[in-house]
Protein backbone atom coordinates (compact mmCIF):
# COMPACT_ATOMS: atom_id res chain seq x y z
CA UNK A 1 -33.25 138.54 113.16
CA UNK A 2 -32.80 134.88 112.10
CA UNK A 3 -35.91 133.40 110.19
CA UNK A 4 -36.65 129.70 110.50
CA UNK A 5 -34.25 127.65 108.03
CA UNK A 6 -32.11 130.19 107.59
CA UNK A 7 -28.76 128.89 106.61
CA UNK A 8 -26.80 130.98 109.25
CA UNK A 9 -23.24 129.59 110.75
CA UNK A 10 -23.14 132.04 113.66
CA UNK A 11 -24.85 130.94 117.07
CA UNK A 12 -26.68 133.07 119.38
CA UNK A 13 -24.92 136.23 119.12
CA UNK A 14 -21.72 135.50 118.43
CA UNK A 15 -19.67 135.36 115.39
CA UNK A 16 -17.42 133.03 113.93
CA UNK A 17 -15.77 136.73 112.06
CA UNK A 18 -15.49 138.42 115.52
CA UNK A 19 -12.41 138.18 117.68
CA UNK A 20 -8.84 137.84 116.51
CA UNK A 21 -9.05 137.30 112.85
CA UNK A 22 -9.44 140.09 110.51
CA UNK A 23 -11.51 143.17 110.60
CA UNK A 24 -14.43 143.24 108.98
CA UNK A 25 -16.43 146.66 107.79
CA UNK A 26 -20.13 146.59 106.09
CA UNK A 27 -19.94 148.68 103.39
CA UNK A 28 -23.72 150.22 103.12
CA UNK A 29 -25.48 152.53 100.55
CA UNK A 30 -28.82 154.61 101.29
CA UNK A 31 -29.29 153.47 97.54
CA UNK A 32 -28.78 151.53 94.74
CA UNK A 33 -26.63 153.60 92.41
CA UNK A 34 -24.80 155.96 95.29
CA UNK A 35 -21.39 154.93 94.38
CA UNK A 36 -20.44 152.33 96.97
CA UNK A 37 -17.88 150.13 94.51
CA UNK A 38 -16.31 153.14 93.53
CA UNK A 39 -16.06 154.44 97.61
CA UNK A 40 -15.06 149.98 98.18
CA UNK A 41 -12.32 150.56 96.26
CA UNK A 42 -10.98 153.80 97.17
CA UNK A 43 -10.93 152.68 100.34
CA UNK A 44 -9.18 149.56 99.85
CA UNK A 45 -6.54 151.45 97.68
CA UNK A 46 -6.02 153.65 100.76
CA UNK A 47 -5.46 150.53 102.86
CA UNK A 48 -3.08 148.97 100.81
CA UNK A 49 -1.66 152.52 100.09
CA UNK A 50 0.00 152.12 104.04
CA UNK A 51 0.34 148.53 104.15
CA UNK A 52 -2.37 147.15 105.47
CA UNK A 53 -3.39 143.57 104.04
CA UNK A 54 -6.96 144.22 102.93
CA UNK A 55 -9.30 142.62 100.63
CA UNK A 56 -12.97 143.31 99.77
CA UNK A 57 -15.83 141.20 99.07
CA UNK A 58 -19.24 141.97 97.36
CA UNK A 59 -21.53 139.95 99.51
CA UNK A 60 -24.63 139.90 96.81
CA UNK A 61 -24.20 140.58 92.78
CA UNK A 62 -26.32 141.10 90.96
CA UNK A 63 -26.83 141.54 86.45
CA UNK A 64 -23.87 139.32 86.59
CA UNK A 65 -23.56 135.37 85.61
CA UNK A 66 -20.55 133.70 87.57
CA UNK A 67 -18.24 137.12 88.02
CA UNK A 68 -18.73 140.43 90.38
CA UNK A 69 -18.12 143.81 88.14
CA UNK A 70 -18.15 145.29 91.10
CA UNK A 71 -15.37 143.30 92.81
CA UNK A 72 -13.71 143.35 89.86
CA UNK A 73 -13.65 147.22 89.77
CA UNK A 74 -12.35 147.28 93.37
CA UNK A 75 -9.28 145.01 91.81
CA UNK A 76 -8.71 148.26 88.97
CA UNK A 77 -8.64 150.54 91.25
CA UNK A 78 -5.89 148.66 93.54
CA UNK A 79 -3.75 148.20 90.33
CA UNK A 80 -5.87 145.01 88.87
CA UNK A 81 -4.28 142.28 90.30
CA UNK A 82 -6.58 139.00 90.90
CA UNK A 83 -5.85 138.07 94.48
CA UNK A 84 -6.47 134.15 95.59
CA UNK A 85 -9.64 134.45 96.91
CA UNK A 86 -11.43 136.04 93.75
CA UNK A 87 -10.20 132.58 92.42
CA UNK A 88 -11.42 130.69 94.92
CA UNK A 89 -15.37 132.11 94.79
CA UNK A 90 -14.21 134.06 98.72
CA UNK A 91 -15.09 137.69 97.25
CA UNK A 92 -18.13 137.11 95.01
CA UNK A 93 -20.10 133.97 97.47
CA UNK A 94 -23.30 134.92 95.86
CA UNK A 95 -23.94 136.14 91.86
CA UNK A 96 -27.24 136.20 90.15
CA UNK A 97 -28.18 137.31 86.98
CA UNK A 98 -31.18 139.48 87.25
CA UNK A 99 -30.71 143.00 88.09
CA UNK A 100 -32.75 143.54 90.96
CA UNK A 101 -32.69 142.92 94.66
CA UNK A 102 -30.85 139.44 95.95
CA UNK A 103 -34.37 137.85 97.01
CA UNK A 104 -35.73 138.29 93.68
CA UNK A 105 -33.09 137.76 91.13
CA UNK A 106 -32.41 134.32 93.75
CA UNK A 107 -36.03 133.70 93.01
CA UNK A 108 -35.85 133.81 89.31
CA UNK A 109 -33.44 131.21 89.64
CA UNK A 110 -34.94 128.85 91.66
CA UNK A 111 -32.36 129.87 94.19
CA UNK A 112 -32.58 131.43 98.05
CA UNK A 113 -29.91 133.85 99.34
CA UNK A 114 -27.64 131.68 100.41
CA UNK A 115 -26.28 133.66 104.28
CA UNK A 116 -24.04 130.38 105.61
CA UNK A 117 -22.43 130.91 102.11
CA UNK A 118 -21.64 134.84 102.84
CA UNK A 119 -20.76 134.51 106.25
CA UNK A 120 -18.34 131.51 105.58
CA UNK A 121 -16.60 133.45 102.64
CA UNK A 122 -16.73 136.62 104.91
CA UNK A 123 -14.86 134.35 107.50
CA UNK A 124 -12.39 132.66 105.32
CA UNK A 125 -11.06 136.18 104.23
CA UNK A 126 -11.32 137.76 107.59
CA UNK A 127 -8.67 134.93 108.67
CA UNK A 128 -6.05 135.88 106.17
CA UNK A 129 -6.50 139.68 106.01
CA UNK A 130 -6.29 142.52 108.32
CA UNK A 131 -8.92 144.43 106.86
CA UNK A 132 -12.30 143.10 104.72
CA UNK A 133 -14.85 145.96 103.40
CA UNK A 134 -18.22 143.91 102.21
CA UNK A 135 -19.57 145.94 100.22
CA UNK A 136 -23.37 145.28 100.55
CA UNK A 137 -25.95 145.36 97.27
CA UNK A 138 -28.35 147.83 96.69
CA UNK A 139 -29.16 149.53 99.82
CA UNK A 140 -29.23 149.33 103.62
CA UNK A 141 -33.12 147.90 104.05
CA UNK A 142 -32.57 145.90 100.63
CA UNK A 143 -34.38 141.89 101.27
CA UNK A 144 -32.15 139.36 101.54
CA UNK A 145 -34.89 136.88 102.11
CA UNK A 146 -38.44 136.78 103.60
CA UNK A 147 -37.65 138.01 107.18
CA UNK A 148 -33.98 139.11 106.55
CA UNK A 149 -33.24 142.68 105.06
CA UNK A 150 -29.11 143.54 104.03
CA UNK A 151 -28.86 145.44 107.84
CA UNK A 152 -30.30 142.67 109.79
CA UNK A 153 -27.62 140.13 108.33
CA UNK A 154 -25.03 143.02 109.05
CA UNK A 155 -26.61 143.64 112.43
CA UNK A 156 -26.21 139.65 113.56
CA UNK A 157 -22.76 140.10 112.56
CA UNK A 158 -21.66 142.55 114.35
CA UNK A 159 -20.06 144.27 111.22
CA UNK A 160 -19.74 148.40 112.02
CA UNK A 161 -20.85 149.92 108.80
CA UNK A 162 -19.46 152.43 106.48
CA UNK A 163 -22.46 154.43 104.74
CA UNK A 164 -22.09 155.83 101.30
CA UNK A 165 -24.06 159.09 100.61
CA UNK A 166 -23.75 161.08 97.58
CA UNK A 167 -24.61 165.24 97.05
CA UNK A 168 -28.41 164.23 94.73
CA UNK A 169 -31.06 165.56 95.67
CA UNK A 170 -33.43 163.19 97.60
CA UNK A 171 -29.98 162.17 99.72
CA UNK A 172 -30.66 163.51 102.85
CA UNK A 173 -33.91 161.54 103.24
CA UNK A 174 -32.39 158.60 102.10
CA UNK A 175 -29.17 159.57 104.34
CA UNK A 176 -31.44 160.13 107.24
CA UNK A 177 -33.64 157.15 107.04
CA UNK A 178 -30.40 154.53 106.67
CA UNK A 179 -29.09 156.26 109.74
CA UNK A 180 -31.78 155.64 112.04
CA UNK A 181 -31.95 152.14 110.44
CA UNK A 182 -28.90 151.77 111.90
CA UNK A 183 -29.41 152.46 114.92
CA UNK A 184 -32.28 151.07 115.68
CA UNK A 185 -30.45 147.83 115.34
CA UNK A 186 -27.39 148.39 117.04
CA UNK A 187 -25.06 148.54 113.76
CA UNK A 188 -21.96 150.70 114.81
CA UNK A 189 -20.92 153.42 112.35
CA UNK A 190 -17.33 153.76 112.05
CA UNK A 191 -17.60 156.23 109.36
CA UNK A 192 -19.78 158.42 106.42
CA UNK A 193 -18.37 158.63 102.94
CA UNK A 194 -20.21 161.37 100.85
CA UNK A 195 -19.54 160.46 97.05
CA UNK A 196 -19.05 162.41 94.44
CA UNK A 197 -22.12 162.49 91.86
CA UNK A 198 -22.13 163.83 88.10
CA UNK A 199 -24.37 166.70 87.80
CA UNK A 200 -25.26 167.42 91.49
CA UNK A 201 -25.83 171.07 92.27
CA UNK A 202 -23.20 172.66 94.67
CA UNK A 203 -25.78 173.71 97.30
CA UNK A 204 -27.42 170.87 97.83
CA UNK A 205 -24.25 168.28 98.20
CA UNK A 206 -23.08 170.98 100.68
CA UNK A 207 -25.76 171.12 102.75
CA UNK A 208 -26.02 166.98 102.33
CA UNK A 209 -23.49 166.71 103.91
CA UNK A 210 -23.96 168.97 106.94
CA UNK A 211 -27.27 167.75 107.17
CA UNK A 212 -26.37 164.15 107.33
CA UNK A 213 -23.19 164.49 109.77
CA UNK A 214 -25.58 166.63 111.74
CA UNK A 215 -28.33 164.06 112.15
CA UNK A 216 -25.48 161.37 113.09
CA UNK A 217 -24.09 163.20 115.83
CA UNK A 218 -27.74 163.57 117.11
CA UNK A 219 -27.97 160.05 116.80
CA UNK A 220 -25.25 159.63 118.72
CA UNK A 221 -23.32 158.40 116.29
CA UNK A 222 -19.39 159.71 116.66
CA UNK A 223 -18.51 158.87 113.19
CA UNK A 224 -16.01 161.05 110.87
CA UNK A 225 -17.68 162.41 107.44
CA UNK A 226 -15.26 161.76 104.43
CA UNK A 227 -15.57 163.54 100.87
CA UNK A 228 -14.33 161.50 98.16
CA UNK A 229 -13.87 163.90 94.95
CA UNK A 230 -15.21 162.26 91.66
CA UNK A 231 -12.86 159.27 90.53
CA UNK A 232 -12.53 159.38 86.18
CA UNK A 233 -12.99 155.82 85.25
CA UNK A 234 -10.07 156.31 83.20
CA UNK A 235 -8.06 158.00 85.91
CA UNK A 236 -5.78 159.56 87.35
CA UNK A 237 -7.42 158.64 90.69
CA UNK A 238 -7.39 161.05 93.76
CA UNK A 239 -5.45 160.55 97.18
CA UNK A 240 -8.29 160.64 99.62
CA UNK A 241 -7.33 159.98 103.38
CA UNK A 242 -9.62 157.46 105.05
CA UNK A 243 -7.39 157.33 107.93
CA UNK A 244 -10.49 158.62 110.44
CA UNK A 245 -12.38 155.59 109.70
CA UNK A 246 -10.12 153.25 109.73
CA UNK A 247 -8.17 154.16 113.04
């Protein structure tokens, strides 16, 4: 949904992102804290790993003045090279310093969520790269602004969605909840990455993850499930095969 004002560049239901240009992929957590730059990142080093041009971009950040940690953690785990469009403001449109969600740390400023800004970046990197994983902020139902939660922006573009669950415990409710968030606004689901998480217990993050890929296919939601093993900040970092989502 599109409140009045809104700063939005797409019109009607079509998107200046879609068609020929790159592919774009919403990269959504069913929390803050679930591991999503770290599951960004991996995925991006798979990309690049068989030569596909990819970049990422984190859409909101947040605790940070100017920079994205976040994006720049995706850059470590590709080998740490800046790329032109972390230069040019493309892969970090919107940073604000409180740590909270995007409406409210915009607030603090004086600021709004600016959504022509995200979508334009979004655009600009779609047209030079094959692949673009925006990785979202907080998680899926997280406000934007008044009337526009993180899956309605990702719903008017048209963006299928990754979702990032993790082993805790509360994750399945969390899991199940994003998933029918997503469907009740049409966002496709190209895939489920279940993180890694320090200290969960073995039976739960097992049956997490049955649970959740269950509840998708009764969704109807033909997604694959992948596991990404825990990734040492100080690596080496594990081959994980995304090749199911990204077909």
């Amino acid at each position: 949904m599109k409140p009045d004002g809104a700063r939005w560049i797409s019109d009607g239901d079509k998107c200046i992102i879609c068609g020929a240009m790159g592919k774009v992929y919403f990269i959504a957590g069913i929390d803050t804290g679930v591991g999503k730059t770290v599951a960004t990142g991996m995925m991006a080093r798979f990309l690049a790993s068989r030569g596909t041009d990819a970049t990422t971009v984190k859409m909101v950040q947040t605790g940070n003045d100017g920079f994205s940690e976040d994006r720049d953690a995706h850059r470590a785990m590709c080998g740490g090279a800046r790329l032109p469009e972390d230069d040019e403001g493309l892969t970090a449109p919107q940073t604000f310093k409180f740590p909270s969600s995007p409406k409210l740390a915009a607030a603090l400023e004086g600021r709004q969520v600016d959504l022509a800004a995200i979508e334009s970046a979004v655009a600009a990197c779609a047209a030079r790269r094959e692949v673009v994983l925006v990785e979202a902020a907080g998680g899926l139902l997280v406000p934007l602004a008044d009337d526009v939660l993180s899956a309605d922006f990702a719903a008017a573009m048209h963006w299928p969605a990754v979702l990032v669950t993790c082993g805790r415990l509360g994750a399945i409710n969390h899991s199940l909840l994003s998933l029918e968030a997503m469907k009740s606004r049409g966002i496709p689901l190209a895939g489920i990455v279940h993180n890694w998480h320090p200290g969960a217990d073995p039976a739960i993050d097992r049956d997490t993850k049955e649970e959740v890929a269950r509840h998708a296919r009764r969704l109807g939601f033909a997604a694959p499930l992948v596991a990404l093993p825990r990734v040492p900040a100080d690596g080496p970092l594990p081959e994980t095969d995304f090749s199911e989502i990204f077909k």
